[in-house]
Protein backbone atom coordinates (compact mmCIF):
# COMPACT_ATOMS: atom_id res chain seq x y z
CA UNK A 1 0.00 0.00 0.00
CA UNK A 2 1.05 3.47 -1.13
CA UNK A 3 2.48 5.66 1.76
CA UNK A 4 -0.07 8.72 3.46
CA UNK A 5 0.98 12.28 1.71
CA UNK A 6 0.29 15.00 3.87
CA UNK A 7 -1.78 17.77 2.78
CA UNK A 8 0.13 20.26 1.86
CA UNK A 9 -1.40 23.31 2.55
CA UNK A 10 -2.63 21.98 6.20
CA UNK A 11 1.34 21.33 6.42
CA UNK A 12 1.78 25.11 5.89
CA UNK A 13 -1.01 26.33 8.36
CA UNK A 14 -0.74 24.23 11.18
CA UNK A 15 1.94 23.59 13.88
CA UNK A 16 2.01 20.75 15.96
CA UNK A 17 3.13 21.38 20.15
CA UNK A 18 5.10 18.80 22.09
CA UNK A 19 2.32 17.49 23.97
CA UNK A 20 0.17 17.45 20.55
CA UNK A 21 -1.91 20.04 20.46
CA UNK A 22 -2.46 21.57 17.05
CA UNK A 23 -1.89 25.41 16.96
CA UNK A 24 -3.43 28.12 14.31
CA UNK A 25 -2.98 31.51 12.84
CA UNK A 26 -5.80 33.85 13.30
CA UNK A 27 -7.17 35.87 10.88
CA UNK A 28 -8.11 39.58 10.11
CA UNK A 29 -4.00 40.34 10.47
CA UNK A 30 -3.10 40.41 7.13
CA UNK A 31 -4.02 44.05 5.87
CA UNK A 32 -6.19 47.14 7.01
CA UNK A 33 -4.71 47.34 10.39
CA UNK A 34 -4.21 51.27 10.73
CA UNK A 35 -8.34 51.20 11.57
CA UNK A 36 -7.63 48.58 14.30
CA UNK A 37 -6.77 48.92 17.34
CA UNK A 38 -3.34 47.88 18.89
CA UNK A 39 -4.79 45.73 21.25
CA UNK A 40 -6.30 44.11 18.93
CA UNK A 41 -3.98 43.51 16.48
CA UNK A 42 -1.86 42.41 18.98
CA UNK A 43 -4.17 39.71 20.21
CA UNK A 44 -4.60 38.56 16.70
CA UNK A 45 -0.40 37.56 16.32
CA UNK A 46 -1.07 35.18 18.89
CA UNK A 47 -1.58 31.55 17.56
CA UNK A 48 -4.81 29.86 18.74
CA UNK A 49 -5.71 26.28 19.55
CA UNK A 50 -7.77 24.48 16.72
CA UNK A 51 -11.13 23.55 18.78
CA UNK A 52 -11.87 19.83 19.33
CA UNK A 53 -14.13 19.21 16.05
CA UNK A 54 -11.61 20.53 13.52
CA UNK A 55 -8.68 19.52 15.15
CA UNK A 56 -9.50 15.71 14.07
CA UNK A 57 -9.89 16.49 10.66
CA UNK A 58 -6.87 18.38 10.73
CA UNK A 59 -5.00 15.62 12.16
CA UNK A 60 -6.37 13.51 9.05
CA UNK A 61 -4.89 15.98 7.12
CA UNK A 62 -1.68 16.18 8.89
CA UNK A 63 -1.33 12.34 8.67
CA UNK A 64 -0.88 12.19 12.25
C-alpha cells in the first residue's frame, strides 16, 4: 500500500506542540490594520488552539 501524503497546505497552516496540540494563525492580520486597534492587532499575532471538532480532521490531514 502506497504511503499517506500530507496535505500540503494543512502542512503550511498548522503547527504541531510537544504534547500534541495543534496550533493556528488567526485571521483579520493580514491588511487594514491602521483602523484597528493595537490591542487588537496584537491579540490577533497570537496563535490559537484548533477547537476539538476541527482539530481531528486536521489531524487527518496532517497524517498524524
Amino acid at each position: 500500500m502506497p504511503k499517506m501524503k500530507t496535505e500540503t497546505g494543512a502542512k503550511k497552516r498548522f503547527k504541531v506542540t510537544a504534547n500534541g496540540k495543534i496550533l493556528r494563525r488567526k485571521s483579520y492580520r493580514a491588511h487594514l490594520l491602521e483602523k484597528k486597534s493595537s490591542t487588537r492587532t496584537r491579540r490577533l499575532g497570537r496563535e490559537a488552539e484548533v477547537a476539538g471538532g476541527q482539530a481531528k480532521t486536521v489531524r487527518k490531514m496532517l497524517g498524524i
